[in-house]
C-alpha atoms as a PDB file:
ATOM      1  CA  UNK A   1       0.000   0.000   0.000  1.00  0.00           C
ATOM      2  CA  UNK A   2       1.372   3.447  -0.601  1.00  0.00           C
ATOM      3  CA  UNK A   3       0.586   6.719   1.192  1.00  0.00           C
ATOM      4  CA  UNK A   4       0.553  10.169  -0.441  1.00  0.00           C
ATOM      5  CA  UNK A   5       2.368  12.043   1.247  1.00  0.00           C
ATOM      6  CA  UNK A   6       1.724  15.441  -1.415  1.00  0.00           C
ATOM      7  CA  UNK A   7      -0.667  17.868   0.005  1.00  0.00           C
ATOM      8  CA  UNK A   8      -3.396  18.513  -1.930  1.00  0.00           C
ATOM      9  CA  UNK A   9      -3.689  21.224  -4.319  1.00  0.00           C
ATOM     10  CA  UNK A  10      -4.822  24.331  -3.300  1.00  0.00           C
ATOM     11  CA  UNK A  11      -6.915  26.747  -5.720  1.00  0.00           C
ATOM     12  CA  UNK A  12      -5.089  30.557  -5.980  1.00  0.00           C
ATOM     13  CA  UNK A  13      -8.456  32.395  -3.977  1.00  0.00           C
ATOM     14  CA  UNK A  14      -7.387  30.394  -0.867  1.00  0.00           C
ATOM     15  CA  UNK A  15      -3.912  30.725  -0.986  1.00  0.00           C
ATOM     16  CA  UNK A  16      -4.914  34.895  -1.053  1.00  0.00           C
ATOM     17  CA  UNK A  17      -7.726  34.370   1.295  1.00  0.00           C
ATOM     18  CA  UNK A  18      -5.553  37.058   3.764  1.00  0.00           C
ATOM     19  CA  UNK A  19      -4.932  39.735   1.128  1.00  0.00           C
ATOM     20  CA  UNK A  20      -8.446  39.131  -0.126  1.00  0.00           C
ATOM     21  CA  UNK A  21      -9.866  39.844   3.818  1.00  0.00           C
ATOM     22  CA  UNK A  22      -7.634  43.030   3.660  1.00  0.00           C
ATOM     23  CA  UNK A  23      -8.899  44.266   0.539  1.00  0.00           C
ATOM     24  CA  UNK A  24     -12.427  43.930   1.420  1.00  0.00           C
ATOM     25  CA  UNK A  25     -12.167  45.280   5.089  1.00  0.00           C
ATOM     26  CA  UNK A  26     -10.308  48.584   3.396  1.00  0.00           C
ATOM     27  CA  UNK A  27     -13.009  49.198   0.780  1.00  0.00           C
ATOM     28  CA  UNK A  28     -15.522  48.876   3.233  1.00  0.00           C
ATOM     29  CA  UNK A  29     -14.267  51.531   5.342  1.00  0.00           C
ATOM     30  CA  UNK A  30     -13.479  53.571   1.976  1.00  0.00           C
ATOM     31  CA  UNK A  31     -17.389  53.514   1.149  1.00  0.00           C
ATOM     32  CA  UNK A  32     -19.001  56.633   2.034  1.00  0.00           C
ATOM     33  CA  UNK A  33     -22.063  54.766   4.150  1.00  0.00           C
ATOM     34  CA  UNK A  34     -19.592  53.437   6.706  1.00  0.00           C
ATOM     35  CA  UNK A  35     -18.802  56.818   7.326  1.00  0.00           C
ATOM     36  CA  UNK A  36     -20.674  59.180   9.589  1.00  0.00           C
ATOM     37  CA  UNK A  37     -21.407  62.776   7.762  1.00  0.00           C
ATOM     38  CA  UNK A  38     -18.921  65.516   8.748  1.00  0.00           C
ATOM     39  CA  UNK A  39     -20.655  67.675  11.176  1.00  0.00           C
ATOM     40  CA  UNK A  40     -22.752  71.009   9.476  1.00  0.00           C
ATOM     41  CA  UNK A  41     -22.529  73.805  11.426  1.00  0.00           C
ATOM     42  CA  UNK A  42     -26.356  74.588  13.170  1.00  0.00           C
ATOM     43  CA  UNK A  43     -28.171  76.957  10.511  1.00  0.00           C
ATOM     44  CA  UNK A  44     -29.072  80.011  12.669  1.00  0.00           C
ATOM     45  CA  UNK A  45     -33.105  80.629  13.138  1.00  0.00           C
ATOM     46  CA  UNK A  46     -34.009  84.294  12.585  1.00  0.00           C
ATOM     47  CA  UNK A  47     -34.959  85.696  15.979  1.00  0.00           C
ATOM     48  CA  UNK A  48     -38.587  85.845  17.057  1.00  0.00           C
ATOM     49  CA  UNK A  49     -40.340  89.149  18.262  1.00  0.00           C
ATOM     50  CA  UNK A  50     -41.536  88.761  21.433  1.00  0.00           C
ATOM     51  CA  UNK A  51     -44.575  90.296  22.092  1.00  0.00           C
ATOM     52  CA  UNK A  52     -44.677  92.392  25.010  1.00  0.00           C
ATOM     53  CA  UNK A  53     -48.375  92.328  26.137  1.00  0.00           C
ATOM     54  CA  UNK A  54     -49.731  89.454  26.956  1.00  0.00           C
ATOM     55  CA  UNK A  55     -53.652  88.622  26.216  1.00  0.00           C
ATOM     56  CA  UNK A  56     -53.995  86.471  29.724  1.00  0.00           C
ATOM     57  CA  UNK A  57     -57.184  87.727  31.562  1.00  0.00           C
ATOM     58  CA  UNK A  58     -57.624  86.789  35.116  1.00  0.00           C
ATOM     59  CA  UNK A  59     -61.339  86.431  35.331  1.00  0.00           C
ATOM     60  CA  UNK A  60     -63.072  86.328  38.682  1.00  0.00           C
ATOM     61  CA  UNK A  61     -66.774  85.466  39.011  1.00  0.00           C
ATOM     62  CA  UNK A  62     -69.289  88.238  40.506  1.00  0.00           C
ATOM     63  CA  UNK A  63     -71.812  85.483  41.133  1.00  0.00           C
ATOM     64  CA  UNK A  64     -74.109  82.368  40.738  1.00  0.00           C
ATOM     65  CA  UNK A  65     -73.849  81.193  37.354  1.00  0.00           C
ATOM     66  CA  UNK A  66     -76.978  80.889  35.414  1.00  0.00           C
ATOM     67  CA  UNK A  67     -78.838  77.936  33.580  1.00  0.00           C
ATOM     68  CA  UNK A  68     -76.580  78.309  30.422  1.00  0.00           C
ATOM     69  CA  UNK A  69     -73.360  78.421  32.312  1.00  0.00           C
ATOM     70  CA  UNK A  70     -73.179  82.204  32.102  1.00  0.00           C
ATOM     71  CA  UNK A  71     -72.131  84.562  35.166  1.00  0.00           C
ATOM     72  CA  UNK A  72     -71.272  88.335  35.288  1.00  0.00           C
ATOM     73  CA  UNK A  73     -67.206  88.358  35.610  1.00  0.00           C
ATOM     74  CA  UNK A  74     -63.914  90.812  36.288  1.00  0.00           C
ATOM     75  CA  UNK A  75     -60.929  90.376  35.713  1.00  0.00           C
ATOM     76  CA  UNK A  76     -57.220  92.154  34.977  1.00  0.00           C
ATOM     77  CA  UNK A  77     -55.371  91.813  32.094  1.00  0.00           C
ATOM     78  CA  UNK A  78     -51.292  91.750  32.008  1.00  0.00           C
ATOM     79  CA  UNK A  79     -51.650  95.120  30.629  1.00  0.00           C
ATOM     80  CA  UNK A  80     -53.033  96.662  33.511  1.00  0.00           C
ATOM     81  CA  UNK A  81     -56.780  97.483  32.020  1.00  0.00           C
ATOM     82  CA  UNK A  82     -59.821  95.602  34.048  1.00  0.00           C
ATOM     83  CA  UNK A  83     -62.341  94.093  31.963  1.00  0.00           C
ATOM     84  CA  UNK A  84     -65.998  93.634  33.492  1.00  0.00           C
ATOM     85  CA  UNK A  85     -68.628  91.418  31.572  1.00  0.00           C
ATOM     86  CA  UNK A  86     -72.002  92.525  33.608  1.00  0.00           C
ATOM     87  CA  UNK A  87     -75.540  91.551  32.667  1.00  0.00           C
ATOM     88  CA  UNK A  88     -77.995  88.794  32.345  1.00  0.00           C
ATOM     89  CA  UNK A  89     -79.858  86.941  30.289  1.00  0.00           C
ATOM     90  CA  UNK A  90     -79.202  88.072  26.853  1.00  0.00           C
ATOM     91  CA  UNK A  91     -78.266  91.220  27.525  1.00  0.00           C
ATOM     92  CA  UNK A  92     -74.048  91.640  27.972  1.00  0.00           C
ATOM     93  CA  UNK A  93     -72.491  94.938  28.462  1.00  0.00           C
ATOM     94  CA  UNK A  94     -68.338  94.709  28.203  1.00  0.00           C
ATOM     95  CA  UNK A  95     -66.191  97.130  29.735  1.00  0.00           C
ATOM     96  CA  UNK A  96     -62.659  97.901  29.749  1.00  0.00           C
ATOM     97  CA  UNK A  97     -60.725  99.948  32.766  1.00  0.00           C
ATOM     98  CA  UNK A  98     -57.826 101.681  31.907  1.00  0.00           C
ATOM     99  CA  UNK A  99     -54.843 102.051  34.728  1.00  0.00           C
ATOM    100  CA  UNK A 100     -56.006 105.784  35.175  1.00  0.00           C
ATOM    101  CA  UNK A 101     -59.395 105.137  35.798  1.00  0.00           C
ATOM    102  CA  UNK A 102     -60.751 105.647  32.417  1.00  0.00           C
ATOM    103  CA  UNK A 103     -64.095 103.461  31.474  1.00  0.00           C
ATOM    104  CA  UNK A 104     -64.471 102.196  27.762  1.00  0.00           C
ATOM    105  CA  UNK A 105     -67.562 100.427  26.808  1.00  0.00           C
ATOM    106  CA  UNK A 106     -66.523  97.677  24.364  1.00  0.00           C
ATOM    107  CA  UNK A 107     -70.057  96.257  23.910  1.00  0.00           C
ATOM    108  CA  UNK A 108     -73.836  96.657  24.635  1.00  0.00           C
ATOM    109  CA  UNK A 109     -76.662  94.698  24.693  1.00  0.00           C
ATOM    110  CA  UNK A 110     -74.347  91.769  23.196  1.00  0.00           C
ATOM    111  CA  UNK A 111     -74.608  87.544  24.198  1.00  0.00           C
ATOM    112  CA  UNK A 112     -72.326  86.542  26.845  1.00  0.00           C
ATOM    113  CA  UNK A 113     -69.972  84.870  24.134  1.00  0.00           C
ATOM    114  CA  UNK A 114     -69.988  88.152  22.303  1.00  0.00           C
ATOM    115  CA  UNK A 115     -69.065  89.851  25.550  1.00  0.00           C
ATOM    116  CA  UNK A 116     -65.818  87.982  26.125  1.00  0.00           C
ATOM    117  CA  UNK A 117     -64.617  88.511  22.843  1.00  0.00           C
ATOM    118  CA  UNK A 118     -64.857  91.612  22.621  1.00  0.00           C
ATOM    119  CA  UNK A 119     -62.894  91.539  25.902  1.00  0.00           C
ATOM    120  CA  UNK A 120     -59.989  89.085  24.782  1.00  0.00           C
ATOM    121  CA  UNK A 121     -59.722  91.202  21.575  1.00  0.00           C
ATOM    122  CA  UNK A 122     -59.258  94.558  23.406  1.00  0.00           C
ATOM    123  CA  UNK A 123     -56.522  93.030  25.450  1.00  0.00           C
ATOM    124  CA  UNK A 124     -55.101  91.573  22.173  1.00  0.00           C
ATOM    125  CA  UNK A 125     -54.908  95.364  20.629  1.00  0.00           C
ATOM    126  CA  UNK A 126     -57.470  94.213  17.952  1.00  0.00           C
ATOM    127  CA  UNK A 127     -60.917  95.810  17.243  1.00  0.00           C
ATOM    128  CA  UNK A 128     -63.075  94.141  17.605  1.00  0.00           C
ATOM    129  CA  UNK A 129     -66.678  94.913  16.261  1.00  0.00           C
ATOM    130  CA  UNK A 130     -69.771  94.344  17.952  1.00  0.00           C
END
């Protein structure tokens, strides 16, 4: 019996199996998607205007609400004027209080709803109409 001692032939992409790892671990890291993005400078936002008023109201009921919810109310807005929604029923009379004492009427004989808009939109700067 004989024994072969020869090892057995080996095709060339084994022998460069190493080289061929190498290569392909180095284009890999070449390819643009293994890499993160260089970092972009943060675009700068254009400032925002700050308002200085606010249109917050502080209401404060005067008494019992009635059967749709409704009740005669004060309050003070951040711009110093005191608003007053007074009535009943469907009649609504807004008023606005100016830091010296000055009265504006901003609505008669208007619906509750009607009442406090006229309000919010007098401590918004808008005109409201009623």
């Amino acid at each position: 019996m004989t024994t072969n001692t020869a090892a057995p032939a080996t095709p060339a992409e084994i022998t460069n199996l190493h080289a061929a790892k190498k290569a392909q671990a180095a284009a890999k890291k070449a390819h643009p998607a293994g890499t993160a993005a260089p970092a972009k400078a943060p675009a700068e936002k254009p400032a925002i205007e700050t308002k200085a008023t606010s249109t917050k109201i502080k209401w404060v009921l005067d008494g019992e609400r009635d059967e749709k919810n409704r009740a005669a109310q004060h309050g003070t807005g951040a711009n110093g004027v005191t608003y007053a929604i007074t009535g009943s029923a469907s009649e609504w009379t807004a008023t606005a209080t100016g830091p010296d004492g000055k009265v504006e009427t901003l609505g008669e004989g208007v619906g509750h709803t009607k009442a406090y808009q006229l309000c919010i939109g007098h401590a918004k700067g808008a005109q409201v109409a009623a």
